[in-house]
N, C-alpha and C. Protein backbone atom coordinates (compact mmCIF):
# COMPACT_ATOMS: atom_id res chain seq x y z
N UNK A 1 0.84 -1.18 0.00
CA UNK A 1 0.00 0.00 0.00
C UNK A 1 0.89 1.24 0.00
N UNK A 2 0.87 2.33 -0.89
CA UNK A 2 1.82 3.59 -0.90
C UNK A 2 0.89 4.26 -0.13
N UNK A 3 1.50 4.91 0.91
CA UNK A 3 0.79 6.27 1.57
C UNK A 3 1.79 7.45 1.08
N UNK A 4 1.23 8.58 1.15
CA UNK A 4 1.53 9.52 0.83
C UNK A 4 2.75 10.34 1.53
N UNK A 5 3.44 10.72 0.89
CA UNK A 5 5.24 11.39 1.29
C UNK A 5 6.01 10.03 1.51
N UNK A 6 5.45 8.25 1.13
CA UNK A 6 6.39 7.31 1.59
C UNK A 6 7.33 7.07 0.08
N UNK A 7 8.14 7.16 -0.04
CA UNK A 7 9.80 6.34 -1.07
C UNK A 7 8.79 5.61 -1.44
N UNK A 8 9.16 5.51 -3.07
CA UNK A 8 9.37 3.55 -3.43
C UNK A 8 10.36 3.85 -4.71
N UNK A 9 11.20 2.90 -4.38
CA UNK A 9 11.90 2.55 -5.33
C UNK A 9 11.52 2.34 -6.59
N UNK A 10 11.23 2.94 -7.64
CA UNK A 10 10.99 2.58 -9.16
C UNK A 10 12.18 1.98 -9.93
N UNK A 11 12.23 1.04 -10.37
CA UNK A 11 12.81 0.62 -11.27
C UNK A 11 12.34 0.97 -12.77
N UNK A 12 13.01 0.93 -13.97
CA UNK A 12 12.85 1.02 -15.11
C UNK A 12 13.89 0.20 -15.73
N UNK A 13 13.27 -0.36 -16.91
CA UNK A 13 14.85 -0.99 -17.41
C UNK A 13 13.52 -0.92 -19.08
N UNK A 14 14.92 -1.16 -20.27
CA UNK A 14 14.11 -1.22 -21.49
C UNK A 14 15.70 -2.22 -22.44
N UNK A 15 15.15 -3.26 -23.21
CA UNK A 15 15.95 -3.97 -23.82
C UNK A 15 15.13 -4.57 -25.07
N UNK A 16 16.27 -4.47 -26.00
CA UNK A 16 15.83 -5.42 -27.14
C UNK A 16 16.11 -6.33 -27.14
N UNK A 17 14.94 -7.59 -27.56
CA UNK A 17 15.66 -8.88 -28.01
C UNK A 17 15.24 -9.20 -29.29
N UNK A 18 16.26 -10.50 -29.78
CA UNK A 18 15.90 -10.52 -31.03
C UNK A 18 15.00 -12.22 -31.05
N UNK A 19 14.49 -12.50 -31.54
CA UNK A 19 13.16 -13.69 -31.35
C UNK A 19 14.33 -14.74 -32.57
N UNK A 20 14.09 -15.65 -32.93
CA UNK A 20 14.86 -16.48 -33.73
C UNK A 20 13.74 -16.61 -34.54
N UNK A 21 13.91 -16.80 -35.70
CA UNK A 21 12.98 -16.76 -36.90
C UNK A 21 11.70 -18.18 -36.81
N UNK A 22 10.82 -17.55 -37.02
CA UNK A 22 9.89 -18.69 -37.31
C UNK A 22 8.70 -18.85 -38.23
N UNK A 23 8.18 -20.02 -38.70
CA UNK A 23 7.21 -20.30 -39.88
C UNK A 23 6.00 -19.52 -39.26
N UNK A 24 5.66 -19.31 -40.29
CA UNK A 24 4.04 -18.30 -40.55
C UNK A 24 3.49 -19.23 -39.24
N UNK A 25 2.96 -18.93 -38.42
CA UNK A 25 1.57 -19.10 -37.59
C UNK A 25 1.79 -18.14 -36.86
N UNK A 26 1.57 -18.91 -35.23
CA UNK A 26 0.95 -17.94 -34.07
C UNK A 26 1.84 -19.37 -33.02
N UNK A 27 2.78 -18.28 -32.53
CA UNK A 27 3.67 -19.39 -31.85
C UNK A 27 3.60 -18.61 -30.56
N UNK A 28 3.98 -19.60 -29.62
CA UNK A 28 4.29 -19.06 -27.72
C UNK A 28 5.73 -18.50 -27.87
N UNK A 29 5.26 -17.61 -27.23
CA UNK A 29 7.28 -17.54 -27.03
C UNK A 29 7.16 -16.60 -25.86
N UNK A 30 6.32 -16.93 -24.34
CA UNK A 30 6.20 -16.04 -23.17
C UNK A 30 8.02 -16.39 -22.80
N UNK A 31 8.27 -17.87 -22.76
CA UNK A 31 9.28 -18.47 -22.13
C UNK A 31 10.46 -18.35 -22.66
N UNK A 32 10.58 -17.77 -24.07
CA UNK A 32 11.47 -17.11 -24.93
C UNK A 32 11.73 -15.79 -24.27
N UNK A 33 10.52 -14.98 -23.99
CA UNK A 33 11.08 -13.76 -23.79
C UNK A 33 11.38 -13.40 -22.48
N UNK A 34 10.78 -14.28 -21.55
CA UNK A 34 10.92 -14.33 -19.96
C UNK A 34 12.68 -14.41 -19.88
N UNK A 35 13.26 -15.19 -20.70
CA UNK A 35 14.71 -16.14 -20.00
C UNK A 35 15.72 -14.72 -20.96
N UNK A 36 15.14 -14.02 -21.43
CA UNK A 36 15.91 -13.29 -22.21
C UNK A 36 15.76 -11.45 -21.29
N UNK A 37 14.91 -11.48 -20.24
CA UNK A 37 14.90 -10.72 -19.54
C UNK A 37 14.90 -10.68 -17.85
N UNK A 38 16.32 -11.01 -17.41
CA UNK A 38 16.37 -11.38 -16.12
C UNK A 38 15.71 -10.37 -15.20
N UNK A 39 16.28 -9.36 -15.38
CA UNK A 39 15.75 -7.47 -14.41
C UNK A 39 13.64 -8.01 -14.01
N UNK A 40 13.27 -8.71 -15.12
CA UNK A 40 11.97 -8.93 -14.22
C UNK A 40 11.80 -9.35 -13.24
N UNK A 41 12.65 -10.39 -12.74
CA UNK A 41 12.49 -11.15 -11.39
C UNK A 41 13.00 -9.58 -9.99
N UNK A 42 13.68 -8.73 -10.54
CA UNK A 42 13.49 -7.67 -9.60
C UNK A 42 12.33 -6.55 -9.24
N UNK A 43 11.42 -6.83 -9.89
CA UNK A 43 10.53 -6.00 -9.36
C UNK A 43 9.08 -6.71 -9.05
N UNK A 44 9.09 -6.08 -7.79
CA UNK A 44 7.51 -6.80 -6.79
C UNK A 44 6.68 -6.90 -7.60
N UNK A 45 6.27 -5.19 -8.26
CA UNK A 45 4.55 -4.65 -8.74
C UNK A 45 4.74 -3.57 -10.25
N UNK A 46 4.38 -4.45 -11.31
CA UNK A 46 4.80 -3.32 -12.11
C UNK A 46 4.36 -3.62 -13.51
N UNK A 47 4.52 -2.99 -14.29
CA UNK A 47 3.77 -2.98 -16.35
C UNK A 47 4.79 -3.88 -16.89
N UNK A 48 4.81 -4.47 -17.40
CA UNK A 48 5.70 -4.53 -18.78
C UNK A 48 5.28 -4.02 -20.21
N UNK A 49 5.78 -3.88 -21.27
CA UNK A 49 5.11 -3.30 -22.23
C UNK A 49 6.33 -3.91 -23.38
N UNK A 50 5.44 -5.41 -24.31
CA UNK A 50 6.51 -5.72 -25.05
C UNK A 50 5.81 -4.97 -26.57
N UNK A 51 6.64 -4.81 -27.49
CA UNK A 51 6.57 -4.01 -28.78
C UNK A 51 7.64 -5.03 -29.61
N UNK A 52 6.75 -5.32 -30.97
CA UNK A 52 7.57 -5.76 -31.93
C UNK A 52 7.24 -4.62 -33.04
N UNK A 53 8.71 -4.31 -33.41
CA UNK A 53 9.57 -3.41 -34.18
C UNK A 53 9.54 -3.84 -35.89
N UNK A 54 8.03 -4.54 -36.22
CA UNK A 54 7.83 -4.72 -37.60
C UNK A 54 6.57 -4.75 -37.82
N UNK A 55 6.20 -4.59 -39.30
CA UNK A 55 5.11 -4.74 -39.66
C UNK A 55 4.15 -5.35 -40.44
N UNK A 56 4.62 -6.68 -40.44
CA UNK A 56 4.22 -8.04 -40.87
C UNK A 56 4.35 -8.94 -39.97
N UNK A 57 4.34 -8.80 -38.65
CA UNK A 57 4.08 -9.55 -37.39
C UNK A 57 3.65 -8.98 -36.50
N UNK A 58 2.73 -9.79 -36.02
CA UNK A 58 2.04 -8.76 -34.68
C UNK A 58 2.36 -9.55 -32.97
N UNK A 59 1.38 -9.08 -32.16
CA UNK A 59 1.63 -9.35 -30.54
C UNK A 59 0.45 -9.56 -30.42
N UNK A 60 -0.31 -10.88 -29.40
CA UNK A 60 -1.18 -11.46 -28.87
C UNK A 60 -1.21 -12.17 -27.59
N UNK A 61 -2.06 -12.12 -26.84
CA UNK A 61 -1.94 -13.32 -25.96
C UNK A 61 -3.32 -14.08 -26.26
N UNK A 62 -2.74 -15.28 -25.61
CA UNK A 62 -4.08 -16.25 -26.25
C UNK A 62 -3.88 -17.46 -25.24
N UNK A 63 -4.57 -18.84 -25.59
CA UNK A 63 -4.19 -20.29 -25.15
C UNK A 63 -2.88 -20.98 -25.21
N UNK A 64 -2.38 -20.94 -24.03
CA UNK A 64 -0.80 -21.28 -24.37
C UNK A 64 -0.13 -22.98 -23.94
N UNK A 65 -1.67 -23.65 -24.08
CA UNK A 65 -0.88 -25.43 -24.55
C UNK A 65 -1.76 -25.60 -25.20
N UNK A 66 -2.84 -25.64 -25.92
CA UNK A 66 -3.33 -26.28 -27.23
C UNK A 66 -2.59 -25.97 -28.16
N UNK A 67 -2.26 -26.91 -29.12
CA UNK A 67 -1.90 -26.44 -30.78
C UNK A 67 -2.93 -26.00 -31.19
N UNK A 68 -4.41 -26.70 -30.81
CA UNK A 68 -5.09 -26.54 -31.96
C UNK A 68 -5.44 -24.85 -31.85
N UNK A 69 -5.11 -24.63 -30.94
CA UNK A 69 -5.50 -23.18 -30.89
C UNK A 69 -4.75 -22.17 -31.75
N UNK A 70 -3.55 -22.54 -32.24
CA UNK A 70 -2.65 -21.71 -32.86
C UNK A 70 -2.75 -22.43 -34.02
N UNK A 71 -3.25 -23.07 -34.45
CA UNK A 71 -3.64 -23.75 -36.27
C UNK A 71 -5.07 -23.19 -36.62
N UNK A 72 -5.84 -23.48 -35.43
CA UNK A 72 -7.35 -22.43 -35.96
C UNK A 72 -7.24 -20.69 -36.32
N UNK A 73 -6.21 -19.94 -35.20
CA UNK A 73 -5.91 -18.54 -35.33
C UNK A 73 -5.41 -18.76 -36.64
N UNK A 74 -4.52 -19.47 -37.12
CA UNK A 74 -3.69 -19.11 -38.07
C UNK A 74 -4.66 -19.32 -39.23
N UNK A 75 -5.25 -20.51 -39.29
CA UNK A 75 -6.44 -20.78 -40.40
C UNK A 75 -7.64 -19.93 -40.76
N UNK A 76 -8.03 -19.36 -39.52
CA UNK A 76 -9.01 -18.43 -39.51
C UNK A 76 -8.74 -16.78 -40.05
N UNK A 77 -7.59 -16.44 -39.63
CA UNK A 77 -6.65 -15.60 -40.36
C UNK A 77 -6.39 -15.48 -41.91
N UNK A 78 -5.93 -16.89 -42.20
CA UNK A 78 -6.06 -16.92 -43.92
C UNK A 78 -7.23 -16.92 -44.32
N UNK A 79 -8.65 -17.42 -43.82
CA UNK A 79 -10.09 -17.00 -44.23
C UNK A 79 -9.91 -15.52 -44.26
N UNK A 80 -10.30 -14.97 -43.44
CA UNK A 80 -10.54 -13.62 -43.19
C UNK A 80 -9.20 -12.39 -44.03
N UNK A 81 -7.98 -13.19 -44.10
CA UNK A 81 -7.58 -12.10 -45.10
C UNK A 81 -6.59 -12.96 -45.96
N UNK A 82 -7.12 -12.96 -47.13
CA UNK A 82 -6.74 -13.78 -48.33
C UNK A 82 -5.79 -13.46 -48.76
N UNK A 83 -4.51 -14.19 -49.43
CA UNK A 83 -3.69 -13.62 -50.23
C UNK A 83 -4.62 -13.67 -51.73
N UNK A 84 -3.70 -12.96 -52.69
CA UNK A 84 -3.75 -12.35 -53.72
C UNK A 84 -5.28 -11.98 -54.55
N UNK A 85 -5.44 -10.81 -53.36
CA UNK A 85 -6.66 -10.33 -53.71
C UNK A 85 -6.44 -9.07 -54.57
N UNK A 86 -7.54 -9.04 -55.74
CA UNK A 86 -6.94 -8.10 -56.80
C UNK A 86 -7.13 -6.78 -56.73
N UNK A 87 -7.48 -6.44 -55.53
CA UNK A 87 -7.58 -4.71 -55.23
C UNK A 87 -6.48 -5.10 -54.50
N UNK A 88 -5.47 -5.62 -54.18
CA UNK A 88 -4.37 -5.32 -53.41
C UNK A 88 -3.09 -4.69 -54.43
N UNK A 89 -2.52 -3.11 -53.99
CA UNK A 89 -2.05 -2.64 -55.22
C UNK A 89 -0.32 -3.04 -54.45
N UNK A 90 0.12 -3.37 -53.25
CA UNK A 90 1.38 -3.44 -52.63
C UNK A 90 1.55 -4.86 -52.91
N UNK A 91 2.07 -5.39 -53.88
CA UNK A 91 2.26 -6.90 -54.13
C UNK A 91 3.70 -6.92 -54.45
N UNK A 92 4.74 -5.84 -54.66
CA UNK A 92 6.14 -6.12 -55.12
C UNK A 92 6.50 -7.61 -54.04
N UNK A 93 6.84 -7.33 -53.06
CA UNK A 93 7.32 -8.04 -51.97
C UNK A 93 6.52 -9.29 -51.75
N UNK A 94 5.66 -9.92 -52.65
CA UNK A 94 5.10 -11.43 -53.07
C UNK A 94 3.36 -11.30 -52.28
N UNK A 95 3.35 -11.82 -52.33
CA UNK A 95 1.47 -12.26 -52.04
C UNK A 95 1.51 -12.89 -50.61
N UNK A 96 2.14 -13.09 -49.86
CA UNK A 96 2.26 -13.07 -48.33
C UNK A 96 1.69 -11.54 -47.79
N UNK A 97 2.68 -10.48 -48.06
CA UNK A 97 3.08 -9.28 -47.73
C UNK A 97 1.90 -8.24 -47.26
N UNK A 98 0.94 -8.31 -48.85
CA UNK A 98 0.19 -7.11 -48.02
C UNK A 98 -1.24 -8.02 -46.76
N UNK A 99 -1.23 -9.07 -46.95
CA UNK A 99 -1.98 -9.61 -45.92
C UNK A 99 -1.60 -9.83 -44.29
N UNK A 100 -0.02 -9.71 -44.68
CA UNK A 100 0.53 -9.69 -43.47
C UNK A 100 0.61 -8.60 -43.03
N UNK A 101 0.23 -7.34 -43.39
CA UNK A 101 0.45 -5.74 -43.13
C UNK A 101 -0.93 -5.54 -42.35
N UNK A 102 -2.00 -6.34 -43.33
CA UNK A 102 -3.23 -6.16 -42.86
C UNK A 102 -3.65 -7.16 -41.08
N UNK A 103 -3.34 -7.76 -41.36
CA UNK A 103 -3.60 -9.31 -39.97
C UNK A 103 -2.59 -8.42 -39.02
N UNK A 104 -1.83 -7.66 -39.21
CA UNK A 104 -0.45 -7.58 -38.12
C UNK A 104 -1.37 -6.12 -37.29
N UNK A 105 -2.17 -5.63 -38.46
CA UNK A 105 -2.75 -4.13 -37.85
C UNK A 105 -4.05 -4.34 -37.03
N UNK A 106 -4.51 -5.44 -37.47
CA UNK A 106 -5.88 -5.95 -36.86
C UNK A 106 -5.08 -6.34 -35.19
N UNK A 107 -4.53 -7.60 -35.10
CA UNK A 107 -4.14 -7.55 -33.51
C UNK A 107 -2.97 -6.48 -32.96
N UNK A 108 -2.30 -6.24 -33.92
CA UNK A 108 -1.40 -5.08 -33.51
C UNK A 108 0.42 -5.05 -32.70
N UNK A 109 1.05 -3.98 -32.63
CA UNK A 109 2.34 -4.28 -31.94
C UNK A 109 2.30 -4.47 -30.67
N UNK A 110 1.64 -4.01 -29.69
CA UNK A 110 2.24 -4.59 -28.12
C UNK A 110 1.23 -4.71 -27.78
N UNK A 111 1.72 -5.29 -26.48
CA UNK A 111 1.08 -5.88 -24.98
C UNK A 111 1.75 -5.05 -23.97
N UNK A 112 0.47 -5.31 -22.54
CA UNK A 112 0.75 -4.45 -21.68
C UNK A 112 0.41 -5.58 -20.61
N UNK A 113 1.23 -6.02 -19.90
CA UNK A 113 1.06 -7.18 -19.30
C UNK A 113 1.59 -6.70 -17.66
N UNK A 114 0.75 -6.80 -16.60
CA UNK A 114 1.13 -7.06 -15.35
C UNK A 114 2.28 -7.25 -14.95
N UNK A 115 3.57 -7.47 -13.99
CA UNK A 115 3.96 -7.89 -13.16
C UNK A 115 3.64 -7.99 -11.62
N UNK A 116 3.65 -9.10 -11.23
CA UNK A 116 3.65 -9.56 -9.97
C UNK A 116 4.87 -9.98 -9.08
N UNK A 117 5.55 -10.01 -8.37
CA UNK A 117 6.56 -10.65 -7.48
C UNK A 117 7.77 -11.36 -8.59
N UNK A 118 7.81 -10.21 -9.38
CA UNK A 118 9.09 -11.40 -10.40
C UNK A 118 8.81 -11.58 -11.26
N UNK A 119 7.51 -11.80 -12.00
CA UNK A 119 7.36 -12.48 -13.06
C UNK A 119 6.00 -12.16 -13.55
N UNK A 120 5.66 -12.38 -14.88
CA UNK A 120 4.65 -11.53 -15.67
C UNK A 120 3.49 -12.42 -15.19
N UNK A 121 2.33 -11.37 -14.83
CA UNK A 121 1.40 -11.77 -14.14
C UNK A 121 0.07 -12.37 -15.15
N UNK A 122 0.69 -13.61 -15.98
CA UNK A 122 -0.27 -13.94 -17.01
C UNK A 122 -1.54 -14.88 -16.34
N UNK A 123 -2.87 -15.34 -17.00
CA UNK A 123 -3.91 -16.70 -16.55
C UNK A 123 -3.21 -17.60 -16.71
N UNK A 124 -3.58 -18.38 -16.11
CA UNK A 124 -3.21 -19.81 -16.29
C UNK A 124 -2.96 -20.39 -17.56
N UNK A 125 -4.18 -20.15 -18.59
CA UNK A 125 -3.68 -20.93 -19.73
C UNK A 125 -3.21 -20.01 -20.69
N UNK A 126 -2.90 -18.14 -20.41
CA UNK A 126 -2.66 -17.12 -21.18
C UNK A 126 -1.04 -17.91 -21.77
N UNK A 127 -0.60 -17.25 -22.54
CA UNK A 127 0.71 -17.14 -23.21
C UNK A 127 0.70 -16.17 -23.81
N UNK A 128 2.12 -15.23 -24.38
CA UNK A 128 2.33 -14.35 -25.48
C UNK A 128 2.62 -14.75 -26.99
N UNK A 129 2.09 -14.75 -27.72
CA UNK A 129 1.75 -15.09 -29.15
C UNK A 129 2.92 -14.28 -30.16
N UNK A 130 3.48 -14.81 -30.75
CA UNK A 130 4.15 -14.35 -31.97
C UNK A 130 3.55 -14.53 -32.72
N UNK A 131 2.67 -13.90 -33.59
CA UNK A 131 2.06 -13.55 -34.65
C UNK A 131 2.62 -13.51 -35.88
N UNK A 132 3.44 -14.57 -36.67
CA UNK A 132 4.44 -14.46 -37.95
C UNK A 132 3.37 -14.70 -38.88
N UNK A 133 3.49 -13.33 -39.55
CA UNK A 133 2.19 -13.36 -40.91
C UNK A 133 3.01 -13.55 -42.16
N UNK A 134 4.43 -13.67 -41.96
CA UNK A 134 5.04 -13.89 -43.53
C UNK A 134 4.96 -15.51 -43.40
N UNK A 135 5.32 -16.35 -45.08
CA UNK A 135 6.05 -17.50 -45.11
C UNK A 135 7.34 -17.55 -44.60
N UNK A 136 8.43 -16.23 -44.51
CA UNK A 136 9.83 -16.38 -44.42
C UNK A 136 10.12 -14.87 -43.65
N UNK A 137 9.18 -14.60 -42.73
CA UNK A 137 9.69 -13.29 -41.74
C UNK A 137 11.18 -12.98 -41.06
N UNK A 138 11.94 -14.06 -40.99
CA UNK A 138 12.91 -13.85 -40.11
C UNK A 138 13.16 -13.22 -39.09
N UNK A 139 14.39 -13.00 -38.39
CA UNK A 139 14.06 -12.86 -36.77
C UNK A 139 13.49 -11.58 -36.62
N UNK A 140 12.74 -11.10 -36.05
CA UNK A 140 12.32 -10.26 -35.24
C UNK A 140 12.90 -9.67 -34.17
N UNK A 141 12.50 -8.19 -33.81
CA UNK A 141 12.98 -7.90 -33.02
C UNK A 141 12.14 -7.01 -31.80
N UNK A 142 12.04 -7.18 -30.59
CA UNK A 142 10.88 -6.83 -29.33
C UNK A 142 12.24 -5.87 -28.56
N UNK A 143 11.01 -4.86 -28.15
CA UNK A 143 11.71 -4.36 -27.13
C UNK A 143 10.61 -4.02 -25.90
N UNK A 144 10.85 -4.42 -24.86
CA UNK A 144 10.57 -4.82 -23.72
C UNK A 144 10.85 -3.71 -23.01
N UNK A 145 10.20 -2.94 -21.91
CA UNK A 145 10.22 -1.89 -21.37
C UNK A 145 9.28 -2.69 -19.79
N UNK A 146 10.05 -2.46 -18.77
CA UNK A 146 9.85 -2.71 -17.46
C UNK A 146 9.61 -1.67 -16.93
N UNK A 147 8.63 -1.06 -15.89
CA UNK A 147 8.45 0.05 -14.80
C UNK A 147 7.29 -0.51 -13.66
N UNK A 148 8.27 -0.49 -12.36
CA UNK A 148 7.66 -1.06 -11.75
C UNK A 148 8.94 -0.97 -10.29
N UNK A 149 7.93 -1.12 -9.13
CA UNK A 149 8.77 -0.95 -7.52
C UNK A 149 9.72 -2.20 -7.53
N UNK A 150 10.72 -1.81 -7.28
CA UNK A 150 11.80 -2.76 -7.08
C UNK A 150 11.68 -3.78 -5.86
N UNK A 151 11.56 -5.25 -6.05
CA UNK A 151 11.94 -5.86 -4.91
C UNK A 151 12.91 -5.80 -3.64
């Protein structure tokens, strides 16, 4: 509980990481980005705020042990936005591209996720979603921004 005129230690920290490349779906990678940011386990109570730095992949959280859950997103995705549709006038960069511009704007670049005592305060079956809307996106890159009372 903060009362008023009491200290608290704020921490801040902000880092990039880079994700290792992966095939078009909707992959977990909470445990990717957890082990790649130690400074979380220092703070009690606080935001995180991850951002991916492109725009043919987006950020989600969703069901994080079914597959089938990340083959329906991904399937349901190619329903809803088709490649090579002929009002699409941005096609240099192949017939992946402008659908992946479109799907990446619909869920979007970041998350704003809790911390609790150390560690990101997700549900039980939540996970963070990599959203790879290309066939051949390659690595990616997140930057992660911590603020929050220091343990």
């Amino acid at each position: 509980m903060f009362v008023i005129g009491e200290y608290i230690d704020i921490m801040t920290y902000q880092t990039e990481i880079t994700l290792k490349p992966k095939n078009r779906g909707f992959h977990v990678i909470t445990h990717e980005i957890e082990t790649q940011i130690p400074e979380l386990r220092k703070i009690k109570v606080g935001i995180a705020n991850i951002f991916i730095k492109h725009t043919s992949a987006s950020l989600t959280i969703n069901e994080n042990v079914s597959p089938d859950v990340r083959g329906d997103m991904e399937a349901h995705f190619n329903k809803m936005v088709p490649e090579n549709m002929p009002y699409y006038q941005h096609t240099l960069e192949g017939a992946d591209d402008m659908p992946a511009h479109i799907k990446a704007s619909l869920l979007g670049p970041s998350l704003t996720i809790p911390i609790k005592e150390g560690s990101l305060n997700l549900g039980t079956w939540q996970g963070i979603y990599l959203c790879e809307h290309r066939d051949y996106g390659g690595a990616r890159k997140i930057v992660v921004t911590l603020i929050g009372e220091n343990n």
